[in-house]
Protein backbone atom coordinates (compact mmCIF):
# COMPACT_ATOMS: atom_id res chain seq x y z
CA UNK A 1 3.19 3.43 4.19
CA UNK A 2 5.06 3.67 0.83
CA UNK A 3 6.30 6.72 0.52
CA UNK A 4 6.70 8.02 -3.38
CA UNK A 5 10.33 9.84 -4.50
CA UNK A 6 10.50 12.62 -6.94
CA UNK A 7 11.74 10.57 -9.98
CA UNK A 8 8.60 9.05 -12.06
CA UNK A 9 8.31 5.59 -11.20
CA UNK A 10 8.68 3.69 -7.66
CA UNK A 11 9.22 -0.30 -7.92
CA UNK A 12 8.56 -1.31 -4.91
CA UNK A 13 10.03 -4.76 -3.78
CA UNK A 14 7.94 -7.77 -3.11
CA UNK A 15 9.52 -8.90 -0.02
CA UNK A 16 9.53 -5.46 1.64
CA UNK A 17 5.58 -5.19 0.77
CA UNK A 18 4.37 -8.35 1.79
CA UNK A 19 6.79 -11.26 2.14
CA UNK A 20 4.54 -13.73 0.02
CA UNK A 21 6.89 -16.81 0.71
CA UNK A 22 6.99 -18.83 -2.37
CA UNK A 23 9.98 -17.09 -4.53
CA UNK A 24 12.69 -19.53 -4.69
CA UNK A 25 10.33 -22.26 -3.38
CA UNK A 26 8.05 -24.83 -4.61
CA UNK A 27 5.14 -23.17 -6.53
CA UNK A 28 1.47 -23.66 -4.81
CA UNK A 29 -0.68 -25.01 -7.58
CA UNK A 30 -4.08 -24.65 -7.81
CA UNK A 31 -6.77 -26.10 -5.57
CA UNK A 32 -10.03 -25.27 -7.30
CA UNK A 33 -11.25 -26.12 -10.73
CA UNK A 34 -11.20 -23.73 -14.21
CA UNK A 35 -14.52 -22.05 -13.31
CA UNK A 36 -13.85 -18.59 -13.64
CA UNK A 37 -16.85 -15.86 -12.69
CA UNK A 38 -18.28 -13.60 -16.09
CA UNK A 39 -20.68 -10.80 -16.53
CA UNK A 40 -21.68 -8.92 -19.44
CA UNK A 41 -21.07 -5.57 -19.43
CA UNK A 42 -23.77 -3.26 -20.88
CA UNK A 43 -23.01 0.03 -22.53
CA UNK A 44 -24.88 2.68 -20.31
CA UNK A 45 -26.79 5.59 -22.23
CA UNK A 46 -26.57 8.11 -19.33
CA UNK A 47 -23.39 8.91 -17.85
CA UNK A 48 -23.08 7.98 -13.84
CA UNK A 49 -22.91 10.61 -11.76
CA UNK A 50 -20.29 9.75 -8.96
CA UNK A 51 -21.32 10.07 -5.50
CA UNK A 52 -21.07 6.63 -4.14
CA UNK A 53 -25.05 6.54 -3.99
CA UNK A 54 -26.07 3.85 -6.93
CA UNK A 55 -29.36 5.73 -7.09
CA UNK A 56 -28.48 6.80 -11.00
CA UNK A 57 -30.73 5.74 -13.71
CA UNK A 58 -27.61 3.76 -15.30
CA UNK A 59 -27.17 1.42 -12.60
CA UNK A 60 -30.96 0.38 -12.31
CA UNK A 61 -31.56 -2.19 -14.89
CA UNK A 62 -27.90 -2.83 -14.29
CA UNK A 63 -27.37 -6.67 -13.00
CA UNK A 64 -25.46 -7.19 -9.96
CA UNK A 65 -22.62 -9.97 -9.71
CA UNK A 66 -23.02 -12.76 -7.95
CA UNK A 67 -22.30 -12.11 -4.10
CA UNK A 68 -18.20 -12.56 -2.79
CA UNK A 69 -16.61 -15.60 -1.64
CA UNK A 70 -14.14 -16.25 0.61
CA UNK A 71 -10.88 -16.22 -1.66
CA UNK A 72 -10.00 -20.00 -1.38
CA UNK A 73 -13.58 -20.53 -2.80
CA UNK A 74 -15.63 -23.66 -1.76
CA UNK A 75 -12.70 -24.17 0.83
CA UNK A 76 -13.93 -22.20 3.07
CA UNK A 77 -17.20 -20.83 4.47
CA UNK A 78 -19.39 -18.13 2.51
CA UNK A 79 -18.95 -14.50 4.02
CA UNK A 80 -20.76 -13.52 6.84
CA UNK A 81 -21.15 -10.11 5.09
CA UNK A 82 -22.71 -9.70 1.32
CA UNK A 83 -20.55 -7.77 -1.38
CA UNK A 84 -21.94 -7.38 -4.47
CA UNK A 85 -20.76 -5.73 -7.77
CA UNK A 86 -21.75 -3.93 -10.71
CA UNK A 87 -20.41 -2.66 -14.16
CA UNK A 88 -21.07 -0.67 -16.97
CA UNK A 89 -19.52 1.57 -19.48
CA UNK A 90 -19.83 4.51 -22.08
CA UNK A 91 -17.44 5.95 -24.59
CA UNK A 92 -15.62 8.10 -21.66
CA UNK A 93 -15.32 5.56 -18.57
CA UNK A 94 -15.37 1.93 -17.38
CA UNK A 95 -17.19 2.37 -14.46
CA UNK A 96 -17.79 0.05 -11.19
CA UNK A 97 -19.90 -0.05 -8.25
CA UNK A 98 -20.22 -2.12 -4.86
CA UNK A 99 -22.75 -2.54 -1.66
CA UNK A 100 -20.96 -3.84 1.30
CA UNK A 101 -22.71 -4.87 4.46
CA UNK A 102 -21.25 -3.80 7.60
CA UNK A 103 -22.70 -2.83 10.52
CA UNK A 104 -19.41 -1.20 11.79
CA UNK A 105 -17.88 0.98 9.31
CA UNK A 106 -14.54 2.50 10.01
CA UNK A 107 -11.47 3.58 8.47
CA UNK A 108 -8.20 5.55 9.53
CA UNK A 109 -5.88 6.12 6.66
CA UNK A 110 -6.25 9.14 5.03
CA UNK A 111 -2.75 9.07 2.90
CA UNK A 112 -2.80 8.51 -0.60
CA UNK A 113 -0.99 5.17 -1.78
CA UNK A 114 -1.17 4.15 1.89
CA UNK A 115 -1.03 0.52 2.76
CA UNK A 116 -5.22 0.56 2.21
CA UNK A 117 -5.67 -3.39 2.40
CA UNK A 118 -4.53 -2.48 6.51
CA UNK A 119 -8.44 -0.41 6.51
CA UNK A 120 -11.40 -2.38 5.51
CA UNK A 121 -11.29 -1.59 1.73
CA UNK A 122 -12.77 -2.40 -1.65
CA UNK A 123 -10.49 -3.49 -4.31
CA UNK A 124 -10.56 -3.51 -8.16
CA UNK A 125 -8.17 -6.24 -9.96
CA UNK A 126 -8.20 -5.69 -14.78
CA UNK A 127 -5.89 -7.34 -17.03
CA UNK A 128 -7.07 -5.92 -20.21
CA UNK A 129 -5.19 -8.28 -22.44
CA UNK A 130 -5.45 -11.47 -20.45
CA UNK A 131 -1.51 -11.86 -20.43
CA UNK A 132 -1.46 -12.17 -16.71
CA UNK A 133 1.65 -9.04 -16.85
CA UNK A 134 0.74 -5.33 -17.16
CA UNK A 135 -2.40 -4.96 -14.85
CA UNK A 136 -3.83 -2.70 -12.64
CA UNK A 137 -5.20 -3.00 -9.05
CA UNK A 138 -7.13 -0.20 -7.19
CA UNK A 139 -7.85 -0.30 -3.38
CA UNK A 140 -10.00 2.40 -1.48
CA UNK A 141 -11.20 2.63 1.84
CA UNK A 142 -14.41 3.34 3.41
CA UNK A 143 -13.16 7.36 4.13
CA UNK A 144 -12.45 7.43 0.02
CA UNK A 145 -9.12 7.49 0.14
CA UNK A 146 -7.11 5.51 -3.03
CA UNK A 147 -3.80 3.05 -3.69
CA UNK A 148 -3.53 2.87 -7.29
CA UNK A 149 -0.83 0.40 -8.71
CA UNK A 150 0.27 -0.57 -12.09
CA UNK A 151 2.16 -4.37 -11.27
CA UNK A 152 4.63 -5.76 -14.73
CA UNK A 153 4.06 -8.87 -13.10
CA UNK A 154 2.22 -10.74 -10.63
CA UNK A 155 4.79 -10.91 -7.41
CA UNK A 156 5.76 -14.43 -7.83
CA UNK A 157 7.61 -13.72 -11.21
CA UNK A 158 9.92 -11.36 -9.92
CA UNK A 159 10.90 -9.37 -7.05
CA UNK A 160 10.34 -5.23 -8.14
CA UNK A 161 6.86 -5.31 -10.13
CA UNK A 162 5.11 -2.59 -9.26
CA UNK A 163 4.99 1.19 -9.98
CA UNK A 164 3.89 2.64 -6.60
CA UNK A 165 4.73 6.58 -8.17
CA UNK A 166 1.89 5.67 -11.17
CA UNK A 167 -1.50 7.31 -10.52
CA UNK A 168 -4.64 6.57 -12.61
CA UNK A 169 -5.27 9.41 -14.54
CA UNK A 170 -8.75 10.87 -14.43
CA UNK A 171 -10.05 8.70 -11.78
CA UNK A 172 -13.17 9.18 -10.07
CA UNK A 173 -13.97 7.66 -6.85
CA UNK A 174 -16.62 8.56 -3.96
CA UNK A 175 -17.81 6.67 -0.89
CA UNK A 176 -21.37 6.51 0.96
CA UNK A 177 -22.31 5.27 4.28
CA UNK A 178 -25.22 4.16 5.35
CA UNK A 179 -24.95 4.77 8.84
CA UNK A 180 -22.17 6.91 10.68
CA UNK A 181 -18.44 5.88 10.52
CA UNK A 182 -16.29 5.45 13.39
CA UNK A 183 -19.01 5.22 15.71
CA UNK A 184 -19.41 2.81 17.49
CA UNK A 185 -22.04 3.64 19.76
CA UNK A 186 -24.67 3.27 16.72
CA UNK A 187 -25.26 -0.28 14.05
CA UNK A 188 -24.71 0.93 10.65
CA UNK A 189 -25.98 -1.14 7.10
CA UNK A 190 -23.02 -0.84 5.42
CA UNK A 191 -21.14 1.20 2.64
CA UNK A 192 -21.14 1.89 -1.00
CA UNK A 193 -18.62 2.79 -3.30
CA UNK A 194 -18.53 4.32 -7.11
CA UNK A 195 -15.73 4.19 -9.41
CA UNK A 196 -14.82 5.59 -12.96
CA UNK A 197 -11.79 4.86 -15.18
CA UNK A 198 -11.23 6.44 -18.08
CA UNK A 199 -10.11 4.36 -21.38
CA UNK A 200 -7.03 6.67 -21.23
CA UNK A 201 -5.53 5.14 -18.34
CA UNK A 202 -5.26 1.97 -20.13
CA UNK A 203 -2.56 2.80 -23.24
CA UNK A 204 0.05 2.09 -20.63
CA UNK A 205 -0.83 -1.65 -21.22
CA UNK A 206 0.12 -1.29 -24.58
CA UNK A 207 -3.72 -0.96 -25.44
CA UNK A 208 -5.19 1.57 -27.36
CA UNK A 209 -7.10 4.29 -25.25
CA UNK A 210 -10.06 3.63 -27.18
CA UNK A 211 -13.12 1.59 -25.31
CA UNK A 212 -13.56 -1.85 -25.92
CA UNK A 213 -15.16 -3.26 -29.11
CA UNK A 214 -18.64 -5.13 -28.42
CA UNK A 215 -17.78 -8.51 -27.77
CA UNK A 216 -14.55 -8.16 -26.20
CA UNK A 217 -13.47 -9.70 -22.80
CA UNK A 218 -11.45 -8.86 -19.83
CA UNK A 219 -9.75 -9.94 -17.05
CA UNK A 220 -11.36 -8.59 -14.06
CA UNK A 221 -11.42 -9.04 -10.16
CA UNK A 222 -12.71 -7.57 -6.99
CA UNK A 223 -11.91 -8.06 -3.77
CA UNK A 224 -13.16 -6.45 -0.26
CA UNK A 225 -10.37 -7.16 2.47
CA UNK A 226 -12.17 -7.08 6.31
CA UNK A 227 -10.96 -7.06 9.51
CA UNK A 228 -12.78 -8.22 12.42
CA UNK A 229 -12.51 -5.53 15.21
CA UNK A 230 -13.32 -4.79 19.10
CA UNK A 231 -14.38 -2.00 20.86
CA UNK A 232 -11.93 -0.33 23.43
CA UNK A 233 -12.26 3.31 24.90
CA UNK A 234 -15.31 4.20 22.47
CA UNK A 235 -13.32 3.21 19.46
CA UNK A 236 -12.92 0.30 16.96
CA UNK A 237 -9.84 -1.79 17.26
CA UNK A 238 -8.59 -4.40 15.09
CA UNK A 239 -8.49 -7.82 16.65
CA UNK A 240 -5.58 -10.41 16.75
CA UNK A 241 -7.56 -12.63 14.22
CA UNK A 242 -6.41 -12.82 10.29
CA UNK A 243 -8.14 -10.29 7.84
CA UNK A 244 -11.28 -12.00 5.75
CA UNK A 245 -10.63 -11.71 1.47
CA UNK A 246 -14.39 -11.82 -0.01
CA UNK A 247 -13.41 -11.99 -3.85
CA UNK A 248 -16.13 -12.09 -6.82
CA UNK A 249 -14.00 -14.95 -8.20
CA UNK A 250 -12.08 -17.36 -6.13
CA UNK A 251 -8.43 -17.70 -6.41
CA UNK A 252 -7.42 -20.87 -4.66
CA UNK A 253 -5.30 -19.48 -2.25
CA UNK A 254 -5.16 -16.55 -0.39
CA UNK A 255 -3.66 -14.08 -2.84
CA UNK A 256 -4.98 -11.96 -5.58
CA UNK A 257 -2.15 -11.64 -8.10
CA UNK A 258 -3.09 -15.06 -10.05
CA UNK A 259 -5.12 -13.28 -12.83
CA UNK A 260 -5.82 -16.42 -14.78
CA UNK A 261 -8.40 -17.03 -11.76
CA UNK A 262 -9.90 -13.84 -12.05
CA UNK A 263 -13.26 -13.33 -13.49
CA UNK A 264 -13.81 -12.81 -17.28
CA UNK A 265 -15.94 -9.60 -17.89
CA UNK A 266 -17.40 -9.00 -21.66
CA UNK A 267 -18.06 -5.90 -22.86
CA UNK A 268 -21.47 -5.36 -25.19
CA UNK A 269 -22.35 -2.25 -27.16
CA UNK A 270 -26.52 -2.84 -25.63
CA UNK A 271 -27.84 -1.00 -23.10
CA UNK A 272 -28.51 -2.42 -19.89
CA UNK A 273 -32.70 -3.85 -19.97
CA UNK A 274 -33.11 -3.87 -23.31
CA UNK A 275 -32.06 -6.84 -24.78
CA UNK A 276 -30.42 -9.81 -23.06
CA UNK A 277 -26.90 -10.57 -23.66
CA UNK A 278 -25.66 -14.42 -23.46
CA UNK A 279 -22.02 -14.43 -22.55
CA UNK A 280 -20.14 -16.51 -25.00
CA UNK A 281 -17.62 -18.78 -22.90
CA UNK A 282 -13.89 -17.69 -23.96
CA UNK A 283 -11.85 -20.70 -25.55
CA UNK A 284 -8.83 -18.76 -25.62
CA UNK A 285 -9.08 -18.03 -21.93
CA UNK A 286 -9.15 -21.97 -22.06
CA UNK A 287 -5.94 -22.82 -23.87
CA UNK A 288 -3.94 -20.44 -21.40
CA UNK A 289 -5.28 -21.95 -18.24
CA UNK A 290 -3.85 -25.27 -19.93
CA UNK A 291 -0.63 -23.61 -21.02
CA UNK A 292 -0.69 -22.18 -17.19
CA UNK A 293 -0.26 -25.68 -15.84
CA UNK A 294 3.28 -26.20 -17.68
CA UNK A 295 4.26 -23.16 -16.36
CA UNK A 296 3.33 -24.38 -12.72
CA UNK A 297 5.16 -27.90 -13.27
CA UNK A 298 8.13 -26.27 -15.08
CA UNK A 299 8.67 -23.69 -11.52
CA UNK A 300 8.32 -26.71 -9.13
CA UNK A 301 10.33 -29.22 -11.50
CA UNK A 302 12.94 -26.20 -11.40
CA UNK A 303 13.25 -26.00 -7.69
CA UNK A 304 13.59 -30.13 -7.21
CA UNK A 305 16.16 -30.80 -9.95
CA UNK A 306 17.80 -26.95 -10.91
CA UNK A 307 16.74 -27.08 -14.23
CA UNK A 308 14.11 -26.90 -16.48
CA UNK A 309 12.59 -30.14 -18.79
CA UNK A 310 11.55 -30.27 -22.69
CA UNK A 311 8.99 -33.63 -21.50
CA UNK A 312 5.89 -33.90 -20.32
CA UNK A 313 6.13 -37.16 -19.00
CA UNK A 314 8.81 -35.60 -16.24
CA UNK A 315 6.14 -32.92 -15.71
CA UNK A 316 3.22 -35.14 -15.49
CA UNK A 317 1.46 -33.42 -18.37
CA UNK A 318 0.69 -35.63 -21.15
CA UNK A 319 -3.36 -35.91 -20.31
CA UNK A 320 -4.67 -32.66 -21.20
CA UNK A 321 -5.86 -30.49 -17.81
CA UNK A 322 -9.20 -28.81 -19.54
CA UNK A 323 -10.92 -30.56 -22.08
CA UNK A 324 -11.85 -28.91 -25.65
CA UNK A 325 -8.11 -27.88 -25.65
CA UNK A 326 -5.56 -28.62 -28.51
CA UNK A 327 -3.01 -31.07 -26.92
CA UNK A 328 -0.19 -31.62 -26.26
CA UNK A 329 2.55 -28.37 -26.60
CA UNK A 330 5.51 -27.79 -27.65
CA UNK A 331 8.26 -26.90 -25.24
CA UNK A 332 11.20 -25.66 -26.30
CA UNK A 333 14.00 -25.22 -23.85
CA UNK A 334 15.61 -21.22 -24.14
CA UNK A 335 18.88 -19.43 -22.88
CA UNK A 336 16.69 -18.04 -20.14
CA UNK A 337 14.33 -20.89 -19.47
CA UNK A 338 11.58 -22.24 -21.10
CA UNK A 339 8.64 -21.56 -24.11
CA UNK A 340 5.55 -23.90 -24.44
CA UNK A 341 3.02 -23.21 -26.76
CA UNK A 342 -0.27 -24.61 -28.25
CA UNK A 343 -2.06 -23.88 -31.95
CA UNK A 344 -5.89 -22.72 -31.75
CA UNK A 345 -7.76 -21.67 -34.51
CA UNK A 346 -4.37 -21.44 -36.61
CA UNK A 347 -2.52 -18.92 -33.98
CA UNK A 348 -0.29 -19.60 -32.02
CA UNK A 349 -0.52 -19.29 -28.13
CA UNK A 350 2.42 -18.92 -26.14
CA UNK A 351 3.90 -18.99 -22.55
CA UNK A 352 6.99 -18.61 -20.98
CA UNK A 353 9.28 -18.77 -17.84
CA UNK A 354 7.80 -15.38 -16.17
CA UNK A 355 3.95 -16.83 -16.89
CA UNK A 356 3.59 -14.29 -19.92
CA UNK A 357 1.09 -15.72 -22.17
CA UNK A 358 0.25 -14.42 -25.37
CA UNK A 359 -1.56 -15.12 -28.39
CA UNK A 360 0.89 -14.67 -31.47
């Protein structure tokens, strides 16, 4: 466990949390294709009642997500389990729910800002902005209990990112099983979770804590971390095998703190039912993912020559990666690394050494 001091904010190092392994090493780049997950979000008219049921009138004409994948996507097989999501909003709350199939529910931490990922849990990944720094991650268990983080930066572009001590204000969370947990004499169906954020928790992110505007889009992940287990003694024990990571949109590799592979979630001002919402593919999300790949060549031309390059021929960029992009950048070599940046629809999109990318 993480245990939180007195003063406001905890950083807590990457290597002491989980040891990651590619700091200071080649950079791992990606093995799937720009296909990021979206769902439109409809604007609710009745407030959700939190109880972890999904019975409430606002989630019925509400579409589910498409069911998890394993995080490496087509690379490896489809869960063996179904996870599905849902989303909505009103003026008050973004709010989330999930169905997980398990016949074995259990859990055993019962700490706040425990280790949760270490239970069977359900996580919640939003990037607001879509600048891949400032983001939030919520995990919670199947007994209810929360880790809420606020990370500067993914792990990979530094070594203290996250604010352990920062809480969500307002949350709302609440679990139900169907079945019994921590028995293991009985087959249960699985577990359900419900989840409200209020806008307020957002102005740290340099947003507004107003809701979104209708048409607006967000970076947004899930993920459901399971552990195979055994029973010993009347009780479930976790085997020796690897934990499963069922995401709603594949990463690539098996870690969730690449938001430019999360999902892409857009926000409408209809109610869910009523009239149907097309999703309007985000060209901006486009031109970073392309900007993202001279950030990847720029970290492992770093670590196999100690310096950063101006060229794209040394990087092997000078096709573009995604078509219907502007190309190619401009790089401009800085006193602490590197800018390259890209003109769409007359701004000017920019990314840097630490994977910041911005529209200017």
């Amino acid at each position: 466990m993480i245990k939180k001091q007195a003063f406001p904010f905890v950083f807590v190092s990457l290597n002491y949390l989980f040891g990651q392994g590619f700091w200071g090493s080649g950079f791992p780049e990606e093995k799937i294709k720009y296909r990021p997950r979206n769902y439109v979000c409809y604007k609710t008219e009745t407030p959700i009642l939190i109880d972890g049921k999904l019975n409430d009138i606002g989630w019925s004409k509400t579409e589910w997500t498409e069911s998890f994948v394993d995080i490496e996507g087509s690379l490896k097989p489809d869960p063996y389990l179904d996870t599905k999501a849902k989303m909505t909003w009103d003026d008050n709350y973004f709010y989330f729910c999930a169905y997980m199939e398990d016949p074995h529910v259990w859990a055993t931490i019962t700490a706040r800002d425990a280790v949760i990922f270490k239970d069977n849990d359900f996580e919640i990944f939003l990037d607001p902005d879509g600048d891949t720094h400032n983001y939030y991650e919520l995990e919670v268990n199947a007994f209810g209990t929360e880790w809420d983080l606020l990370l500067l930066k993914p792990y990979h572009d530094a070594d203290k990112v996250v604010i352990d001590s920062w809480d969500i204000p307002g949350l709302l969370t609440k679990v139900h099983v169907d079945g019994t947990i921590n028995n293991p004499s009985d087959r249960d169906k699985g577990w359900s979770i419900e989840i409200a954020i209020p806008w307020k928790a957002f102005i740290s992110n340099f947003r507004s804590n107003n809701p979104p505007k209708d048409g607006d889009q967000w970076k947004v992940n899930f993920s459901r971390v399971h552990w195979d287990t055994e029973i010993k003694d009347g009780k479930y024990l976790k085997t020796d095998t690897p934990e499963f990571n069922w995401v709603w949109s594949p990463q690539g590799l098996i870690y969730m703190h690449m938001p430019q592979f999360w999902g892409l979630v857009q926000f409408s001002n209809k109610a869910p039912g009523k009239e149907k919402v097309s999703f309007v593919e985000s060209k901006i999300d486009r031109v970073k993912w392309s900007l993202r790949q001279v950030y990847y060549r720029e970290r492992n031309y770093f670590f196999r020559n100690n310096r950063y390059t101006a060229s794209l021929k040394a990087l092997n960029l000078m096709e573009k990666p995604v078509e219907g992009v502007p190309w190619p950048p401009e790089i401009v070599l800085t006193p602490s690394g590197w800018e390259a940046s890209l003109i769409w629809n007359s701004n000017l999109v920019i990314i840097r050494k630490d994977g910041k990318v911005w529209v200017k």
